[in-house]
N, C-alpha and C. Protein backbone atom coordinates (compact mmCIF):
# COMPACT_ATOMS: atom_id res chain seq x y z
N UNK A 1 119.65 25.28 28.50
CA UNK A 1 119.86 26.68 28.79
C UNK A 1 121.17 26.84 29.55
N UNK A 2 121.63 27.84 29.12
CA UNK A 2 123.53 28.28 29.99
C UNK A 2 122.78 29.03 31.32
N UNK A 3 123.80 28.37 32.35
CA UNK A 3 123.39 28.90 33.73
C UNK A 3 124.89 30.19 33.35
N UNK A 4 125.08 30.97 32.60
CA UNK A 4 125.94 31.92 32.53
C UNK A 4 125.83 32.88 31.56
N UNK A 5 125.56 34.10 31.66
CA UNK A 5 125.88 35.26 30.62
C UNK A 5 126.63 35.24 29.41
N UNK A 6 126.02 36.17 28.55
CA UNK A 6 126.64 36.04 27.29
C UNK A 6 128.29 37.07 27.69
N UNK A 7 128.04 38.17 28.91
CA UNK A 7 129.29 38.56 29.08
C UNK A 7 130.38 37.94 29.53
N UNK A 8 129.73 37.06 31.04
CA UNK A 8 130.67 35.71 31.56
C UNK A 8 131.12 34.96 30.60
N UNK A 9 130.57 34.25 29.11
CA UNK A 9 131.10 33.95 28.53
C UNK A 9 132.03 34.37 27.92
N UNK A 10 131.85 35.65 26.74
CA UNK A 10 132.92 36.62 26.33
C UNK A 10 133.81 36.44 27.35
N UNK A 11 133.78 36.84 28.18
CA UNK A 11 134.78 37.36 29.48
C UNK A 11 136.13 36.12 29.55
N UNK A 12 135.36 34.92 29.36
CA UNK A 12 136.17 33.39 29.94
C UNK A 12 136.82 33.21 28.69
N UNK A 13 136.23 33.37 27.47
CA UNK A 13 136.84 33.27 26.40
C UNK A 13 138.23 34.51 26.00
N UNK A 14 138.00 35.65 26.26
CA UNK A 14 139.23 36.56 26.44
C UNK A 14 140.57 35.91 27.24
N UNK A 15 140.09 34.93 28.00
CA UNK A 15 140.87 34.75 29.45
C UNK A 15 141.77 33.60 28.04
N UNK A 16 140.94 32.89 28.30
CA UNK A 16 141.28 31.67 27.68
C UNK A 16 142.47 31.71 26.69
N UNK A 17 141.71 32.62 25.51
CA UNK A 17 142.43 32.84 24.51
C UNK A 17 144.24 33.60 24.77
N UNK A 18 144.09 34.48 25.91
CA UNK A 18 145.39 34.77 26.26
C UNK A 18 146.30 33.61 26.80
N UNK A 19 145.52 33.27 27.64
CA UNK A 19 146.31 32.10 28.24
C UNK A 19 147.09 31.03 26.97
N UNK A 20 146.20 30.82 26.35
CA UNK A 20 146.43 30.28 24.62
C UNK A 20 147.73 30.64 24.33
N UNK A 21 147.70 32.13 24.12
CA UNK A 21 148.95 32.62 23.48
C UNK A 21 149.85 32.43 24.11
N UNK A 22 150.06 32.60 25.34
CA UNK A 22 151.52 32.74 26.24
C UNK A 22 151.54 31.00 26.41
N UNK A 23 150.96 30.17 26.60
CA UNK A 23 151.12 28.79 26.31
C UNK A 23 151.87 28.45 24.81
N UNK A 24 151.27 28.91 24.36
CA UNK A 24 152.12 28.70 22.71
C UNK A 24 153.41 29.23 22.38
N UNK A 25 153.59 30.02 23.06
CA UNK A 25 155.10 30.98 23.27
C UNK A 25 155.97 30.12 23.92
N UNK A 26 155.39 30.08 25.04
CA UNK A 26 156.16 28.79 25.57
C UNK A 26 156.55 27.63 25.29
N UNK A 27 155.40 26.93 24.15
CA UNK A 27 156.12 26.05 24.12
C UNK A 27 157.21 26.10 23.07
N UNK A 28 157.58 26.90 21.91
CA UNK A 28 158.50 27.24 21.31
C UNK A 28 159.84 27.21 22.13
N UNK A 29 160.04 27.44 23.65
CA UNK A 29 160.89 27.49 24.24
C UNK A 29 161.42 26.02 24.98
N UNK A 30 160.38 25.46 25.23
CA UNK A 30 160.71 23.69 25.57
C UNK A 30 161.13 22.91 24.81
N UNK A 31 161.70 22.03 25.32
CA UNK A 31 162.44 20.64 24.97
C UNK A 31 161.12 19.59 24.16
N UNK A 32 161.28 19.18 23.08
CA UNK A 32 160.44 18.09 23.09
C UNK A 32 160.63 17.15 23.83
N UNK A 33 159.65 16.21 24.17
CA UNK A 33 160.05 14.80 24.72
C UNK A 33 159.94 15.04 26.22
N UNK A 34 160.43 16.45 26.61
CA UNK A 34 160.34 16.65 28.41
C UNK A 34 158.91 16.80 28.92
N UNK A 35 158.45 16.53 29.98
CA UNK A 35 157.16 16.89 30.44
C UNK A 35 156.62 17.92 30.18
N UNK A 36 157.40 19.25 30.56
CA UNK A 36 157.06 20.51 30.74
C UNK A 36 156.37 20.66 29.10
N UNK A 37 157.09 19.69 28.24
CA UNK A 37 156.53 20.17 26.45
C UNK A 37 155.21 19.52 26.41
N UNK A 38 154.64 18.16 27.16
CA UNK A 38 153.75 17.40 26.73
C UNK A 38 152.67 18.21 27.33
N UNK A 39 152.98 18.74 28.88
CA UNK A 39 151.62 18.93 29.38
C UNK A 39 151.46 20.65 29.26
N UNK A 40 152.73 20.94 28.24
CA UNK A 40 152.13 22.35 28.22
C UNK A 40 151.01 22.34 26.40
N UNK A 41 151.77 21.50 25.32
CA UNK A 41 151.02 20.74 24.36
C UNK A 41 149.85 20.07 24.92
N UNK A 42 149.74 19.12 25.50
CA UNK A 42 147.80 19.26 25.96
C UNK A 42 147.10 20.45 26.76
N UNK A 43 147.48 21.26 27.11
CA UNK A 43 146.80 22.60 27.73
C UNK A 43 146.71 23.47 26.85
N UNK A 44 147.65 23.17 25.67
CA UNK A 44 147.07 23.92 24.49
C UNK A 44 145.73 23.75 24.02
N UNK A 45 145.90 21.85 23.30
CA UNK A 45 144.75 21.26 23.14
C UNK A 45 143.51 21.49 23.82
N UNK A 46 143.13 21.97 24.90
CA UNK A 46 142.37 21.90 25.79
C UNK A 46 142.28 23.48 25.87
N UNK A 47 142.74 24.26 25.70
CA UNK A 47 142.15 25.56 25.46
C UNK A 47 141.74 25.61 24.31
N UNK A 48 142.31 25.29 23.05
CA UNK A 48 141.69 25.11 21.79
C UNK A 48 140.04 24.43 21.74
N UNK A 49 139.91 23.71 22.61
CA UNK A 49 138.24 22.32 23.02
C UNK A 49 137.89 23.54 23.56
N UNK A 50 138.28 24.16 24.36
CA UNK A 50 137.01 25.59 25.63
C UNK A 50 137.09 26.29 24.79
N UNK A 51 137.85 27.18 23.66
CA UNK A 51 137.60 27.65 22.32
C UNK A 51 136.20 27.59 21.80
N UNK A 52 136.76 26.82 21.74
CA UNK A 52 135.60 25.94 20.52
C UNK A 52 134.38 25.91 21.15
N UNK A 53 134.11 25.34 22.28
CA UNK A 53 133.00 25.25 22.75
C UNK A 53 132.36 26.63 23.51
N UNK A 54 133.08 27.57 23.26
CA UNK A 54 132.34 28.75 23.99
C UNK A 54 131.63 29.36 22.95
N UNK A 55 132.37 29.29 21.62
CA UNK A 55 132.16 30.06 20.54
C UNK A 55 130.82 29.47 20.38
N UNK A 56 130.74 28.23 20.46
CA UNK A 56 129.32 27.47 19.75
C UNK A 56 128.55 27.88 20.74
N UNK A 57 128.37 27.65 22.10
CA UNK A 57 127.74 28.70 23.06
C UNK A 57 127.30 29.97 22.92
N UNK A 58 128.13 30.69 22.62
CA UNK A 58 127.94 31.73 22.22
C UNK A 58 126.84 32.24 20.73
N UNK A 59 127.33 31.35 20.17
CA UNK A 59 126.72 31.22 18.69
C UNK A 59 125.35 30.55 18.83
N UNK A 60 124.79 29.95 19.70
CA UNK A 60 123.76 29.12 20.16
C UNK A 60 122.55 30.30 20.93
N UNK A 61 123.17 30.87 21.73
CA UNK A 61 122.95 32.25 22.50
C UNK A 61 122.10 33.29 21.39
N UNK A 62 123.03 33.18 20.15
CA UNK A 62 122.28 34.21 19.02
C UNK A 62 121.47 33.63 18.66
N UNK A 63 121.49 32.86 17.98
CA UNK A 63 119.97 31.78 17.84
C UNK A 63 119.11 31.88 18.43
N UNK A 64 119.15 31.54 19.45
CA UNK A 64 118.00 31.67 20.56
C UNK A 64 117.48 33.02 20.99
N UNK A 65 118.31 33.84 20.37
CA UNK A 65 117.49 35.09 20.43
C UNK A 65 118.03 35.84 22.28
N UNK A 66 119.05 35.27 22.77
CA UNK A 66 119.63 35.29 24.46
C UNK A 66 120.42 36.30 24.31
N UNK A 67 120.72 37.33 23.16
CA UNK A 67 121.61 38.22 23.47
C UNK A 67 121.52 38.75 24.62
């Protein structure tokens, strides 16, 4: 069982997903090879994984009938 709301979820996932975008913008603007490109490329990765896993949360939530 989620110790969190189906809105807290929505809510983190809005967050997320912006953060997503302006990360991805950015990195169009970095250097490959420099830090600032690698660890802004795994914070992508890693919002893409909390993506993913909220949605199935979320999607798990309907199932269960937790709207």
């Amino acid at each position: 069982m989620c110790a969190y709301t189906k809105e807290e979820l929505a809510e983190a996932k809005r967050s997320i997903a912006s953060t997503l975008g302006k990360c991805e913008k950015a990195l169009l603007k970095l250097t490959p090879g420099k830090s600032q490109h690698t660890l802004t490329a795994r914070r992508i990765a890693a919002f893409r994984i909390a993506l993913e896993l909220l949605d199935r949360e979320l999607e798990a939530g309907k199932r269960d009938g937790l709207e």
